[in-house]
Each structure stands twice: as structure tokens, then as C-alpha cells.
Protein backbone atom coordinates (compact mmCIF):
# COMPACT_ATOMS: atom_id res chain seq x y z
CA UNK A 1 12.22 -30.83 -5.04
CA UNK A 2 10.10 -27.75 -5.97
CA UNK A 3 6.55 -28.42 -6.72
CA UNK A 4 4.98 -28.50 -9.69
CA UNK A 5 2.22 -25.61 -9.58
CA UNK A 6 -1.14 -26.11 -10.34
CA UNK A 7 -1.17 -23.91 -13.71
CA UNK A 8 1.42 -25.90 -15.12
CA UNK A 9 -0.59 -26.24 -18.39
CA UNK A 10 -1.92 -22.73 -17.99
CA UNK A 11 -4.79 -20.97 -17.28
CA UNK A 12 -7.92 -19.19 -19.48
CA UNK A 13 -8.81 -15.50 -18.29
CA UNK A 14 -10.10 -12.73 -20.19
CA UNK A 15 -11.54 -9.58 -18.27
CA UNK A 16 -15.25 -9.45 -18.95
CA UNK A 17 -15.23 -5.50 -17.62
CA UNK A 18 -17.85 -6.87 -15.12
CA UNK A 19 -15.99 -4.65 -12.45
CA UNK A 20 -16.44 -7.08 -9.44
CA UNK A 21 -12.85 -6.72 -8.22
CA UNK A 22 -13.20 -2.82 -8.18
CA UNK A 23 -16.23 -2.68 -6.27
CA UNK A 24 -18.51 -3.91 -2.98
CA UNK A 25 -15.44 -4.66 -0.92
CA UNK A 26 -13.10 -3.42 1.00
CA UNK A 27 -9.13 -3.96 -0.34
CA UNK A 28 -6.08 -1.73 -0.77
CA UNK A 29 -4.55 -1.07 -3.94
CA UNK A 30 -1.30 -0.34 -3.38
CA UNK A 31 1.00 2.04 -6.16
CA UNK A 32 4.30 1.46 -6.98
CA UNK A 33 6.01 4.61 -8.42
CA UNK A 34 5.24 3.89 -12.00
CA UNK A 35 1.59 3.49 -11.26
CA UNK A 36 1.70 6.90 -9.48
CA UNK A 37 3.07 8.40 -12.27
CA UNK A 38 0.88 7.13 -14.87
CA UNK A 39 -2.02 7.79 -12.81
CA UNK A 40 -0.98 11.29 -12.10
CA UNK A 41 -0.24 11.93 -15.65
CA UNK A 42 -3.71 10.37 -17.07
CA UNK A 43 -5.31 12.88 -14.74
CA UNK A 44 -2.43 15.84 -15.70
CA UNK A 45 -2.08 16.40 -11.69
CA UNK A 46 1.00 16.86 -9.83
CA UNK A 47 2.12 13.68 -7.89
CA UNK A 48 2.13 15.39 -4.40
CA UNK A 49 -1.62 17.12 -5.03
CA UNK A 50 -2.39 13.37 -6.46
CA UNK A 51 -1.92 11.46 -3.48
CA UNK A 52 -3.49 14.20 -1.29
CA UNK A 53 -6.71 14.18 -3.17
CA UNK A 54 -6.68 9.86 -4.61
CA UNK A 55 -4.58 8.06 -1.93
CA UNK A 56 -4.56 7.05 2.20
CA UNK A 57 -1.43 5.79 4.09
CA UNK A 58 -1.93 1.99 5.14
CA UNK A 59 0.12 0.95 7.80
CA UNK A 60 2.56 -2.02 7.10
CA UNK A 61 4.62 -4.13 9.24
CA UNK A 62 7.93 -2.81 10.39
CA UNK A 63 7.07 0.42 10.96
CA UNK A 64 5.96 1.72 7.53
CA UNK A 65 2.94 2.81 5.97
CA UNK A 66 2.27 1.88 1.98
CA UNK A 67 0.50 3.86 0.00
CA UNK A 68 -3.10 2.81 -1.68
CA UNK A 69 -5.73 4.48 -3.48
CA UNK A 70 -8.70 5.78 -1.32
CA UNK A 71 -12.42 4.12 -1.56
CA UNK A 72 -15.62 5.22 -1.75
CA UNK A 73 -17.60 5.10 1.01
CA UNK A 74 -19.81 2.32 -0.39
CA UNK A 75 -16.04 0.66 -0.96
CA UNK A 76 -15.96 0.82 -4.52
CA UNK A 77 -12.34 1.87 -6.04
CA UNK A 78 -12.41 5.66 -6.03
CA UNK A 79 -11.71 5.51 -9.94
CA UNK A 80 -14.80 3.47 -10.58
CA UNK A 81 -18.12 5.18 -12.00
CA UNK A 82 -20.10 3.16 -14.18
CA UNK A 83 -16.37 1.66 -15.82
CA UNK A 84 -12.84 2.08 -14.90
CA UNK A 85 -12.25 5.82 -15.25
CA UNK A 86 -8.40 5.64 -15.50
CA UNK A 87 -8.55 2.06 -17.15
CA UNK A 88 -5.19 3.30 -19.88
CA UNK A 89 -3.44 4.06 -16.82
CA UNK A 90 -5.15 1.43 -13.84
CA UNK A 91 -2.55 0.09 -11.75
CA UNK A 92 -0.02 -2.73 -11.93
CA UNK A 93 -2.00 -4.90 -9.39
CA UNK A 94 -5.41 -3.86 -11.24
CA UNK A 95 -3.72 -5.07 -14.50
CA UNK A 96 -2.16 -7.79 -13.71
CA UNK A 97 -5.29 -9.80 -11.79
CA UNK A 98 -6.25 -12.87 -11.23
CA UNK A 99 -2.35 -13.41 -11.71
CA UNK A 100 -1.94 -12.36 -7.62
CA UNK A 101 0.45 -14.62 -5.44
CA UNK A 102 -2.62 -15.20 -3.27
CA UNK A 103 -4.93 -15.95 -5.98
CA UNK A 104 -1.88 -18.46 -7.45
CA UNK A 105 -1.09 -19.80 -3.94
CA UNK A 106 -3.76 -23.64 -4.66
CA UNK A 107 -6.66 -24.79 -7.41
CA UNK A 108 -9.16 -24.27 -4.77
CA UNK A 109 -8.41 -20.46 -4.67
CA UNK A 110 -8.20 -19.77 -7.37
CA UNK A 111 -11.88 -21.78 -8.01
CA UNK A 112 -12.76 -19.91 -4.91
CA UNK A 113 -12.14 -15.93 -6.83
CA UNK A 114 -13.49 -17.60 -9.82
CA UNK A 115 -17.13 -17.71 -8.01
CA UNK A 116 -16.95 -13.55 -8.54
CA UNK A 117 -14.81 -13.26 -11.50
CA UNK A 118 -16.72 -14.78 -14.70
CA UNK A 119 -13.60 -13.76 -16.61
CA UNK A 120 -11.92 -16.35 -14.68
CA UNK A 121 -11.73 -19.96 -17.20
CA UNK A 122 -12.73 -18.37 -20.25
CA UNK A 123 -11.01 -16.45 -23.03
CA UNK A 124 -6.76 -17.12 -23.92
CA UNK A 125 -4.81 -19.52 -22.31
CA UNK A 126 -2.22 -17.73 -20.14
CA UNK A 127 0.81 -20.06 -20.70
CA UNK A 128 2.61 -20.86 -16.68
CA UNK A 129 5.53 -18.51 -18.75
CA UNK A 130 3.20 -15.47 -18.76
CA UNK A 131 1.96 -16.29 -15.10
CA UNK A 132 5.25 -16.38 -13.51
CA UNK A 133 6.10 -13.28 -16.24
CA UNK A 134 3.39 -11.05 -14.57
CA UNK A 135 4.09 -12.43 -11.12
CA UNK A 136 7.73 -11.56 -10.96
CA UNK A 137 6.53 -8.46 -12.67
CA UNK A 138 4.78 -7.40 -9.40
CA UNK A 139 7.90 -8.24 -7.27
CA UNK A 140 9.52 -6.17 -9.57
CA UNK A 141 7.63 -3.03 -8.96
CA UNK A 142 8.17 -2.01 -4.63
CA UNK A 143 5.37 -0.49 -3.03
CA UNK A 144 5.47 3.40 -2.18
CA UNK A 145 6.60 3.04 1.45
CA UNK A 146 7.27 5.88 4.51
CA UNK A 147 8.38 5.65 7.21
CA UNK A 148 6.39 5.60 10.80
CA UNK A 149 6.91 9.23 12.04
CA UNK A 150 7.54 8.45 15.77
């Protein structure tokens, strides 16, 4: 029997632009190829000179590496400067938060991200249809992978 998951009846969110999840901490955010190309286009830069200049190579179980935008040395996103400076064309995983699989996984983390996110419990009610609509959303969308180079 599959369980019944804890948003069942939904869940509030509405971004207050605060910009917590963009800044102060380390974290990878990863680009599928449509993020790539949106980014690349808002900043009217080839895709190869994009990644040279925006992304870093993490390395991923299995022998591949995933590619994520860089940080700033003081770990904020390297797109943030006072605001989102690509916010039209942020990424996938930037547009579709708190709706993560690791934020979803129990009540008590999602609680837990809400103590940094004052978006989190306020605004629309995201019906569990939208949820699992942006969720599969993300599965739908692969990572930008290589291979190790041995």
C-alpha cells in the first residue's frame, strides 16, 4: 500500500524574493539542457563560451561529472547581485523550489527549510496535483552529464 504523503491537502508557498536559497551556502545547481539554453540565450552567449565562463564539472557517481553553475566565493549563486540577475531564465531546480524530492521526502523537512524560507506556508495553496506536476517535471529534465575522462 503506497503511503499517503504528507501534502495530501497541499501546501502554501509564494517566493518572497528574500534570496536565502541563492545565497550564504554552499549547493550545486545543476542544468539540464533547456536551462542551458535559456540561460545562454538570456545572456546572448554561445553555449560552449557559457559554461566556460558560468559553470564547474561536479563529479557524480558512476563515473560522470554533472554540470552546475559556479559560486561566488562568498557562495552566493554566481547570478545573484542584489536580485536574481537571470530570474526570466533561472533554472528548472531554482524555479521549481521548495517542490525538491528532498524537501518533499517528511513534514519535519520540510518545517526544517521553512526556518530559512519565509515564503514557505504563506501565499497559494499548491494542490498535491501541482506538487507531483513539478516533481515529475524535474525527473523529466536529465542533468548535463560527461563522462570521467580516464
Amino acid at each position: 500500500m503506497k503511503k499517503t504523503p504528507f501534502y495530501e491537502e497541499g501546501l502554501r508557498f509564494s517566493c518572497a524574493r528574500c534570496s536565502a536559497c541563492c545565497r550564504y551556502e554552499s549547493g550545486f545547481v545543476f542544468l539540464s539542457s533547456p536551462d542551458l539554453d535559456a540561460l545562454s540565450g538570456e545572456l546572448k552567449m554561445k553555449t560552449d563560451e557559457f559554461i566556460a565562463v558560468y559553470c564547474r564539472w561536479i563529479g557524480a557517481p558512476g563515473g560522470f561529472f554533472q554540470l552546475s553553475l559556479r559560486e561566488k566565493s562568498n557562495l552566493d549563486c554566481i547570478f545573484w547581485k542584489e536580485g536574481c540577475t537571470v530570474y526570466r531564465a533561472r533554472p528548472r531546480q531554482c524555479r521549481s523550489f521548495p517542490f525538491w524530492p528532498s524537501v518533499l521526502e517528511s513534514r519535519a523537512i520540510w518545517e526544517n527549510t521553512a526556518l530559512s524560507c519565509p515564503g514557505m506556508g504563506k501565499g497559494p495553496l499548491h494542490t498535491r496535483e501541482e506538487i507531483e506536476g513539478c516533481l515529475l517535471g524535474q525527473l523529466g529534465e536529465a542533468i548535463i552529464t560527461r563522462e570521467l575522462l580516464l
